[in-house]
PDB file of N, CA and C in Angstrom:
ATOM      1  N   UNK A   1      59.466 193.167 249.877  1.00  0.00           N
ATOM      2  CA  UNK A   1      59.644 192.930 251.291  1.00  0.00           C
ATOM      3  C   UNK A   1      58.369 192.300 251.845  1.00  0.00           C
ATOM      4  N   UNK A   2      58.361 191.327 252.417  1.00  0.00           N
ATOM      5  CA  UNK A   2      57.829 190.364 253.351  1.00  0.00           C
ATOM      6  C   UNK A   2      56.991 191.240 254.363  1.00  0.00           C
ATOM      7  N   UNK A   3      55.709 191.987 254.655  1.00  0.00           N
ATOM      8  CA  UNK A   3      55.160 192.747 255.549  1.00  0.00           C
ATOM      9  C   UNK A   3      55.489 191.514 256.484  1.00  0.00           C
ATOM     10  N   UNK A   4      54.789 190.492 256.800  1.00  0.00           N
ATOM     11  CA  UNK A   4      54.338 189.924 257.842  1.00  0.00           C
ATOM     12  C   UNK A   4      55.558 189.124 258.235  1.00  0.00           C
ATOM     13  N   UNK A   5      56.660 188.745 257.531  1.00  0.00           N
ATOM     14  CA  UNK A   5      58.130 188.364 258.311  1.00  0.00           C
ATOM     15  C   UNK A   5      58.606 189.535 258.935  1.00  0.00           C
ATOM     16  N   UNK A   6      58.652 190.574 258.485  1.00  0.00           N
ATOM     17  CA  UNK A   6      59.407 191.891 259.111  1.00  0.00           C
ATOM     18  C   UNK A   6      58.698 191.933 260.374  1.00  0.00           C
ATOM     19  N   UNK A   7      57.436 191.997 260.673  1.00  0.00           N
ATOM     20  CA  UNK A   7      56.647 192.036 261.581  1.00  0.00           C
ATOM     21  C   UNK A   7      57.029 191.112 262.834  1.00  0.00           C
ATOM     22  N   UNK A   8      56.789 190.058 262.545  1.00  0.00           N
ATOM     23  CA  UNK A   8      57.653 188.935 263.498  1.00  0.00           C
ATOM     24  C   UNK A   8      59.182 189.539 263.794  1.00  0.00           C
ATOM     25  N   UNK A   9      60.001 189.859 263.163  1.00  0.00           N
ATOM     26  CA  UNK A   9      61.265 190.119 263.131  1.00  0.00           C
ATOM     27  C   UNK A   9      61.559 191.443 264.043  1.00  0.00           C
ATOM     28  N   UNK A  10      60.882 192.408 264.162  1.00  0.00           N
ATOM     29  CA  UNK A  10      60.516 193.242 264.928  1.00  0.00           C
ATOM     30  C   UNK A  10      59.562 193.163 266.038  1.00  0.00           C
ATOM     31  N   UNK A  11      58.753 192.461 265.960  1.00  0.00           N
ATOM     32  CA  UNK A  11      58.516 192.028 267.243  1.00  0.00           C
ATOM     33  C   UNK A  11      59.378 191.092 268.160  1.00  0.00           C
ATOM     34  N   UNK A  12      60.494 189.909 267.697  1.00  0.00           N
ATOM     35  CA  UNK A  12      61.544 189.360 268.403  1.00  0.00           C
ATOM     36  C   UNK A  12      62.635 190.732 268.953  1.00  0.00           C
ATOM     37  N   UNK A  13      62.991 191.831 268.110  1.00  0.00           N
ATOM     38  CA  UNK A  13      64.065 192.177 268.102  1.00  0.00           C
ATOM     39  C   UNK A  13      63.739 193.190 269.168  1.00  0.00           C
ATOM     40  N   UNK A  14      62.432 194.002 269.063  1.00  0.00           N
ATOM     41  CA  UNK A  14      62.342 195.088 269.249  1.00  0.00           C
ATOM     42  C   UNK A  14      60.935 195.209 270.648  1.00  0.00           C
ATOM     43  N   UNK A  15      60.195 194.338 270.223  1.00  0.00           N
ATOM     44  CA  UNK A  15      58.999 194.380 271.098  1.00  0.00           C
ATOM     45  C   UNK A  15      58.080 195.256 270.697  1.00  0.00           C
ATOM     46  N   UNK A  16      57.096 196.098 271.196  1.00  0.00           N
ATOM     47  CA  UNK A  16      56.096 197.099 270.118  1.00  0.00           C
ATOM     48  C   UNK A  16      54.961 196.431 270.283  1.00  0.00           C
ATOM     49  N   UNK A  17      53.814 197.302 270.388  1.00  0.00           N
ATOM     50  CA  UNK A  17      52.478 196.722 269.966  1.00  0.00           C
ATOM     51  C   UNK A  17      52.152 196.206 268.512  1.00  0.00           C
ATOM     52  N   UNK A  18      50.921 195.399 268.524  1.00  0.00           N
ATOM     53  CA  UNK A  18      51.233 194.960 267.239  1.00  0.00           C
ATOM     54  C   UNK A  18      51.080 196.051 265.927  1.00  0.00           C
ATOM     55  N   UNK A  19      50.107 196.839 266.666  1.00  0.00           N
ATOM     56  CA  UNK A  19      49.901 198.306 265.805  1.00  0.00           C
ATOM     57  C   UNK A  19      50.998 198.727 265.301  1.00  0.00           C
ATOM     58  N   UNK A  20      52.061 198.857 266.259  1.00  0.00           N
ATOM     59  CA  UNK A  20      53.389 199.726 266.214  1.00  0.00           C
ATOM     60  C   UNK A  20      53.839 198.873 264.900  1.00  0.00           C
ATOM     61  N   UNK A  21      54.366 197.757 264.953  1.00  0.00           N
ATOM     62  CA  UNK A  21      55.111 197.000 264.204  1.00  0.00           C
ATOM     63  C   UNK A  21      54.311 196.737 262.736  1.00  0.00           C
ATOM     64  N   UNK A  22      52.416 196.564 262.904  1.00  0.00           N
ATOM     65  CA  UNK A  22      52.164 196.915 261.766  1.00  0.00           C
ATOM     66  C   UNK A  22      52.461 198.515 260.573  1.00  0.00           C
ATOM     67  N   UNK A  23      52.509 199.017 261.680  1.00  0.00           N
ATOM     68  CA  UNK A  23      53.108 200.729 260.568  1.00  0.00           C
ATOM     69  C   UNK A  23      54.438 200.502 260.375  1.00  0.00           C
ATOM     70  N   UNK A  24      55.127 200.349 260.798  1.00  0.00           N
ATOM     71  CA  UNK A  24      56.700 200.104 260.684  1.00  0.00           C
ATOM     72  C   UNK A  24      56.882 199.538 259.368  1.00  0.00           C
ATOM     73  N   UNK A  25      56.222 197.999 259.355  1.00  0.00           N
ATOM     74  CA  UNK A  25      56.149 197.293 258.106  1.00  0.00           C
ATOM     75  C   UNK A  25      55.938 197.744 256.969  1.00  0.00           C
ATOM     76  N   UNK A  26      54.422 198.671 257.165  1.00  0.00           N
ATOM     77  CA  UNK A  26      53.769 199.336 256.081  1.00  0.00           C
ATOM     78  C   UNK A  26      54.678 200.318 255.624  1.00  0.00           C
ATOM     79  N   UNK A  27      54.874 201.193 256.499  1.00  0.00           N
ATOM     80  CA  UNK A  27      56.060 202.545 255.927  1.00  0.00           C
ATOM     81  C   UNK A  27      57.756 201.555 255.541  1.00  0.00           C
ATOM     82  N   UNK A  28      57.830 200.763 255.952  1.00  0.00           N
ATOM     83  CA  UNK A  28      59.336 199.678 255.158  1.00  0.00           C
ATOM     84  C   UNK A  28      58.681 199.500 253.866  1.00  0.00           C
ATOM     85  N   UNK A  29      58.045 198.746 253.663  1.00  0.00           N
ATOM     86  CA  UNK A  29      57.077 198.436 252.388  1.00  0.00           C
ATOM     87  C   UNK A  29      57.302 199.568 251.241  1.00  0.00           C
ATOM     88  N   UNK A  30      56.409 200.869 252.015  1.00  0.00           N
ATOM     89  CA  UNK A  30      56.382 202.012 251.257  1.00  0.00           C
ATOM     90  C   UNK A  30      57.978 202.139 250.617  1.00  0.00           C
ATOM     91  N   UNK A  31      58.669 202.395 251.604  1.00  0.00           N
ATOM     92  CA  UNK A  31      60.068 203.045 251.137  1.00  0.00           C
ATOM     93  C   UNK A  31      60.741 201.924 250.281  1.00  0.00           C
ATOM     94  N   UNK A  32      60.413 200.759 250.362  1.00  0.00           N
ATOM     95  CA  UNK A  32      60.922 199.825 249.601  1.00  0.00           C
ATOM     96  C   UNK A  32      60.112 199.718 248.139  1.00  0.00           C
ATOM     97  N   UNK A  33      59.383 200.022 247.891  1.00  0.00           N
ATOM     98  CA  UNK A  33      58.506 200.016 246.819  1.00  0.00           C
ATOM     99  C   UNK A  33      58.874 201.368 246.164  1.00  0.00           C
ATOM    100  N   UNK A  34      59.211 202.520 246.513  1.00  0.00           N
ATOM    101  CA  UNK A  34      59.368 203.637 246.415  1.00  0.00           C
ATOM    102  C   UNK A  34      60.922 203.398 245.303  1.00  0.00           C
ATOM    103  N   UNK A  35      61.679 202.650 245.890  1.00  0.00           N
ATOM    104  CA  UNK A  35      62.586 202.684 245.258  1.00  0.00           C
ATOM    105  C   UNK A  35      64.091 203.674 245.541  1.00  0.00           C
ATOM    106  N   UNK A  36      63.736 204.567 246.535  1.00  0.00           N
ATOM    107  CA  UNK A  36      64.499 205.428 247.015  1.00  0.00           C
ATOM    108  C   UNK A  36      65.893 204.762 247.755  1.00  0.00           C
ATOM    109  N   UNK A  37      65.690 203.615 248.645  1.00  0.00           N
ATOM    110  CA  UNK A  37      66.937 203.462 249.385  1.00  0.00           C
ATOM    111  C   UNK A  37      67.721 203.008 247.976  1.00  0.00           C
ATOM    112  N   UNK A  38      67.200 201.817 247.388  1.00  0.00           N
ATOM    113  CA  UNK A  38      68.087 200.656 246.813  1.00  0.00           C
ATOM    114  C   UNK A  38      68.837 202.413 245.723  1.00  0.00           C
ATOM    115  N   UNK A  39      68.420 202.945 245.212  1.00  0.00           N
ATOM    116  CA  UNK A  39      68.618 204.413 244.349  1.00  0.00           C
ATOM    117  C   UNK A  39      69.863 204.649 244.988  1.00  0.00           C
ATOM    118  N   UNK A  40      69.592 204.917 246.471  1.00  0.00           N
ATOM    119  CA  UNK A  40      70.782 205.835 247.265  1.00  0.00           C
ATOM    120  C   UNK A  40      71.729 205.007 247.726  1.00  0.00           C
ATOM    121  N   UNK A  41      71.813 203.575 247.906  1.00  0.00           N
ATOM    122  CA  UNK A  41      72.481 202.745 248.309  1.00  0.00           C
ATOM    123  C   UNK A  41      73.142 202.102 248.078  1.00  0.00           C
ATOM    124  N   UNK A  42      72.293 201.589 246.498  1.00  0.00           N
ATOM    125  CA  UNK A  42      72.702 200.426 245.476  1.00  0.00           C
ATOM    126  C   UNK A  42      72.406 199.064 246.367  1.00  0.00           C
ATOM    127  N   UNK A  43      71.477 199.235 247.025  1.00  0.00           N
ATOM    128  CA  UNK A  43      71.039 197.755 247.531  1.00  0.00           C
ATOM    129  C   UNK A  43      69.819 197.713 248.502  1.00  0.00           C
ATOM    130  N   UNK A  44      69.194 196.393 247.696  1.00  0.00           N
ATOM    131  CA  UNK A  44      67.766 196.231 248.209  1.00  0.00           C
ATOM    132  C   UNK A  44      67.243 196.218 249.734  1.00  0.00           C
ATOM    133  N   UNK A  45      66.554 196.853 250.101  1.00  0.00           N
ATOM    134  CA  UNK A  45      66.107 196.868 251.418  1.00  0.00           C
ATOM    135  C   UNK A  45      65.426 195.974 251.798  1.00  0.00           C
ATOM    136  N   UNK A  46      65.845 195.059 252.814  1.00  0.00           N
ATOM    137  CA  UNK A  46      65.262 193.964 253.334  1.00  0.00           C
ATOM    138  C   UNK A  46      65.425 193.593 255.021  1.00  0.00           C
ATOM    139  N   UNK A  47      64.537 193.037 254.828  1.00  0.00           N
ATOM    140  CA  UNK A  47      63.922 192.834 257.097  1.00  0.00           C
ATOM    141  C   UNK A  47      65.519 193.398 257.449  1.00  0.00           C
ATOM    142  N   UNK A  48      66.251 191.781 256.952  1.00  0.00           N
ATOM    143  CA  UNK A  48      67.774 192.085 257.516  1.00  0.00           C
ATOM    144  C   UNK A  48      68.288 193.396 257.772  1.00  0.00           C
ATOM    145  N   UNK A  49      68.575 194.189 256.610  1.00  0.00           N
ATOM    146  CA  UNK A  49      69.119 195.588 256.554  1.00  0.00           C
ATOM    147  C   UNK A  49      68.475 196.313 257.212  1.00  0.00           C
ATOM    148  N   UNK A  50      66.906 196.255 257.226  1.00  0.00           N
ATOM    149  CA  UNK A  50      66.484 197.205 257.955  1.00  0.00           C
ATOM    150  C   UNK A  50      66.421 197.001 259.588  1.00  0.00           C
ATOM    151  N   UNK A  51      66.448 196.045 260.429  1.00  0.00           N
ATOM    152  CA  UNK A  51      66.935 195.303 261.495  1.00  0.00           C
ATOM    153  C   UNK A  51      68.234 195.597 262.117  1.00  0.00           C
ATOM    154  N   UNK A  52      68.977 196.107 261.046  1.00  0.00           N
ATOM    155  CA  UNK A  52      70.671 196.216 261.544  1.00  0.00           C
ATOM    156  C   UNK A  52      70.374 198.037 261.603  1.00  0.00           C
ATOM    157  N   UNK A  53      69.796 198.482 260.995  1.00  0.00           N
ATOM    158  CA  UNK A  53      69.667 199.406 260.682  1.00  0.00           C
ATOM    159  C   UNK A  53      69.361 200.212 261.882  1.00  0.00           C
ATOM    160  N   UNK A  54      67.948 199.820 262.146  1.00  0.00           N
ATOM    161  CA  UNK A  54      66.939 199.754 263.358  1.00  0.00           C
ATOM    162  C   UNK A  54      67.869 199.637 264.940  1.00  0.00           C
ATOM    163  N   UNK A  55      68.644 198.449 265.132  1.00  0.00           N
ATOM    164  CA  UNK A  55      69.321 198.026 265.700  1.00  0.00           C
ATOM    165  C   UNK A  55      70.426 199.317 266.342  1.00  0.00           C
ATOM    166  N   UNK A  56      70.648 200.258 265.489  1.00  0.00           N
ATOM    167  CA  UNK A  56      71.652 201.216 265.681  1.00  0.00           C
ATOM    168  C   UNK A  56      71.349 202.432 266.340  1.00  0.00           C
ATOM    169  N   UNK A  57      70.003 202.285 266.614  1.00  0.00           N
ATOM    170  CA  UNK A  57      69.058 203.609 267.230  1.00  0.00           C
ATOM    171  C   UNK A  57      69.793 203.272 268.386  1.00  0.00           C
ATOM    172  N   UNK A  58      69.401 204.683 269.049  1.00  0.00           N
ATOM    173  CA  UNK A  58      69.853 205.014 271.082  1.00  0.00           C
ATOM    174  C   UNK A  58      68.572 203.815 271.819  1.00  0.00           C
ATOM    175  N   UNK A  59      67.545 203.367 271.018  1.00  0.00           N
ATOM    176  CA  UNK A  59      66.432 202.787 271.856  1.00  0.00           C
ATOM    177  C   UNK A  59      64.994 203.228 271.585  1.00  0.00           C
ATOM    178  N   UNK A  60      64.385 202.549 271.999  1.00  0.00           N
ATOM    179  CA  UNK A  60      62.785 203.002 271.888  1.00  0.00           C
ATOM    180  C   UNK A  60      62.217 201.483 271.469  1.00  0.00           C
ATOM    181  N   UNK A  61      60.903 201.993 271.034  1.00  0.00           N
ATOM    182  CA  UNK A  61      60.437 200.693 270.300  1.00  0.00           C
ATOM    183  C   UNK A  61      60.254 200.709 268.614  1.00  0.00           C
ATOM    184  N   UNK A  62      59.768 199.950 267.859  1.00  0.00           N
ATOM    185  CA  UNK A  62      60.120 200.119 266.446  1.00  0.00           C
ATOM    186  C   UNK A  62      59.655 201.134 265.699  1.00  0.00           C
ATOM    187  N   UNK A  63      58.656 201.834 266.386  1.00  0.00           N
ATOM    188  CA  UNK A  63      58.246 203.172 265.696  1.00  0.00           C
ATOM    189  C   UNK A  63      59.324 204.236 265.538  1.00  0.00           C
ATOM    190  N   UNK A  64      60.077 204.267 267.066  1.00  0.00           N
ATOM    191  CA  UNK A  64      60.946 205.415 267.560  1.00  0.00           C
ATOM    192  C   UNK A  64      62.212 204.869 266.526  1.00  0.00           C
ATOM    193  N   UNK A  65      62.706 203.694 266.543  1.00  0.00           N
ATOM    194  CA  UNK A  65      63.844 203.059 266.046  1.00  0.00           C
ATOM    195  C   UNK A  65      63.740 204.027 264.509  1.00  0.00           C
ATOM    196  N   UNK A  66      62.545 203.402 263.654  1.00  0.00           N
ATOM    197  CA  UNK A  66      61.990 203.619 262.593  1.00  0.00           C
ATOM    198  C   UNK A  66      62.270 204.865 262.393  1.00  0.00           C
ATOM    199  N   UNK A  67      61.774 206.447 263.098  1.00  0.00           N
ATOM    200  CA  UNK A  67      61.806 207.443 262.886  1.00  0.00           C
ATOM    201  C   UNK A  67      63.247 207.948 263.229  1.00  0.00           C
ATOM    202  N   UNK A  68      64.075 207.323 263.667  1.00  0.00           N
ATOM    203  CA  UNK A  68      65.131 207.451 264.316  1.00  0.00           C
ATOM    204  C   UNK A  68      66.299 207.920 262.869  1.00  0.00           C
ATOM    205  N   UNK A  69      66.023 206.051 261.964  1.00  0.00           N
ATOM    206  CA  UNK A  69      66.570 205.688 261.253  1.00  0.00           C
ATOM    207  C   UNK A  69      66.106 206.913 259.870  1.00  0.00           C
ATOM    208  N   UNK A  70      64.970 206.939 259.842  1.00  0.00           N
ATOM    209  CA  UNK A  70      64.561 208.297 258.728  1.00  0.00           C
ATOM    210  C   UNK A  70      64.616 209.523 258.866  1.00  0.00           C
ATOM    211  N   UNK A  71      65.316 210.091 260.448  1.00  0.00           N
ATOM    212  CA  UNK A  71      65.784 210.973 260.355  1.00  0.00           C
ATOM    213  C   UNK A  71      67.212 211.434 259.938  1.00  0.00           C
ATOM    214  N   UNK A  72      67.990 210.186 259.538  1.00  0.00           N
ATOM    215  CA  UNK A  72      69.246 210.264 259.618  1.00  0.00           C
ATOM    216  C   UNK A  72      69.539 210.099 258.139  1.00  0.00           C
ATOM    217  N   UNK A  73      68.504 209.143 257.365  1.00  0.00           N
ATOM    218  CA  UNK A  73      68.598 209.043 256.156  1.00  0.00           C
ATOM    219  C   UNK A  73      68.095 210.632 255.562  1.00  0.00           C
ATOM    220  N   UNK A  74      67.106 211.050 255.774  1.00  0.00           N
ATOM    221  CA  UNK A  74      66.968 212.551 255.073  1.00  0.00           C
ATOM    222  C   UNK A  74      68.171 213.686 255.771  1.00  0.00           C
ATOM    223  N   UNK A  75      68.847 213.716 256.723  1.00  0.00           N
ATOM    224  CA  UNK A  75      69.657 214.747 256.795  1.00  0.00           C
ATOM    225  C   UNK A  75      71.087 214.197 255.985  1.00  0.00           C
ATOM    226  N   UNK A  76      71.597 212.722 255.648  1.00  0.00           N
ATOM    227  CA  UNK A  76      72.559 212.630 254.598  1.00  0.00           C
ATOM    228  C   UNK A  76      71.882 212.314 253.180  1.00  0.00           C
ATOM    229  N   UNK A  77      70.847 212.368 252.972  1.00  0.00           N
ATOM    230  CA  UNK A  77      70.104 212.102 251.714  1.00  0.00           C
ATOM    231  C   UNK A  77      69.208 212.825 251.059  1.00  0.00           C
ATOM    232  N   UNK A  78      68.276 213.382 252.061  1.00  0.00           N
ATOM    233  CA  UNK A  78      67.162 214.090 251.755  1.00  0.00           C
ATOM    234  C   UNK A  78      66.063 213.109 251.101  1.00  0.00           C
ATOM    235  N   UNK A  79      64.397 213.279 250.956  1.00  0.00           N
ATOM    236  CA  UNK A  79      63.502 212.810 250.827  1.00  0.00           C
ATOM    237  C   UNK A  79      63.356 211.657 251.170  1.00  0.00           C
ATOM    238  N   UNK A  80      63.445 211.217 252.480  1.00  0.00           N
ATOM    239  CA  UNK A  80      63.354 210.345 253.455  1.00  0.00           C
ATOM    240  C   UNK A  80      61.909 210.657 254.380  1.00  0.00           C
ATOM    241  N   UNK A  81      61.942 212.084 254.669  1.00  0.00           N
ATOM    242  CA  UNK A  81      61.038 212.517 255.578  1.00  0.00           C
ATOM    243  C   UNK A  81      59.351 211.937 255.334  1.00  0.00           C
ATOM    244  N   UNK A  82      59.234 211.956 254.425  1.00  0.00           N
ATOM    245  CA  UNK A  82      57.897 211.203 253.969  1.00  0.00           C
ATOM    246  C   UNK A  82      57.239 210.100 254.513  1.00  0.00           C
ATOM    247  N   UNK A  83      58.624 209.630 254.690  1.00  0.00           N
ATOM    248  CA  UNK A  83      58.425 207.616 255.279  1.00  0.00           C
ATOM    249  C   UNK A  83      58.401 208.024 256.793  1.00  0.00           C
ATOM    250  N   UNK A  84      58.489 208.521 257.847  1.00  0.00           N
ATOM    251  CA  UNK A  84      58.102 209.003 258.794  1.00  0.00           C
ATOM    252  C   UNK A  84      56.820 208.132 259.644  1.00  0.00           C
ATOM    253  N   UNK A  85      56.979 208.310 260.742  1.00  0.00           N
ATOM    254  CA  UNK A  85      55.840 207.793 261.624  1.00  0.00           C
ATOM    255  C   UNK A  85      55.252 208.760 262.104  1.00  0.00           C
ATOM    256  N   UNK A  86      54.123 209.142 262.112  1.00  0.00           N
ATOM    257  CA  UNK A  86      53.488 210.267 263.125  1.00  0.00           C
ATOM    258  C   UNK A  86      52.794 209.910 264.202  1.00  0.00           C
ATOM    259  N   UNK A  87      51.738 208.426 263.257  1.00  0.00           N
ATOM    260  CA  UNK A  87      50.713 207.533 264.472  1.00  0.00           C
ATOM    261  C   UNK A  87      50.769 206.547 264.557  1.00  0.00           C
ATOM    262  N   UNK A  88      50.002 205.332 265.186  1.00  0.00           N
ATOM    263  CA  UNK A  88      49.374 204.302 264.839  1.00  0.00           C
ATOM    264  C   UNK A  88      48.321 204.102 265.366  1.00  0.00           C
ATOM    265  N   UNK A  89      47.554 203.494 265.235  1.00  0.00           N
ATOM    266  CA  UNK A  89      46.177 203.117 265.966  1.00  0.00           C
ATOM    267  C   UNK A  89      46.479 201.628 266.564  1.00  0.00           C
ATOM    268  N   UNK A  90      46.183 201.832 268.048  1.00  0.00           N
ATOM    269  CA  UNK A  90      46.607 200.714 269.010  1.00  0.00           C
ATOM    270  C   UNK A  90      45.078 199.873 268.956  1.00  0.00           C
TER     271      UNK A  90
END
């Protein structure tokens, strides 16, 4: 996954400081490197998917979207919680 396209892509979609959207990326990255979704899914995680994904939250900005989306993946999946947002530095 593309850190710095996702970044743009979330900043069009979503808005966010750039901080915000840099952790977002980084923790997508993580979970994509991790290997866990494509495992549970059978398919690669990318800006797109994660965008539509994101997209399905009640609102917020991409952090909230983000934590939104990994709370929903660990209560039908479990070990999701990891990929989590707690901070960013603005």
């Amino acid at each position: 996954m593309d850190r710095e396209v996702l970044m743009l892509h979330l900043r069009q979609a979503f808005e966010g400081t750039p901080a915000e959207r840099r952790t977002v990326a980084r923790a997508a990255g993580d979970l994509a490197d991790s290997g866990a979704f494509e495992r549970d899914f059978d398919a690669e995680l990318t800006a797109d998917v994660l965008l539509e994904h994101l997209a399905d939250a009640p609102g917020g900005g991409p952090a909230e979207r983000w934590n939104w989306w990994m709370g929903a993946l660990e209560a039908s999946h479990g070990g999701y919680r990891e990929f989590r947002i707690t901070a960013w530095a603005e």
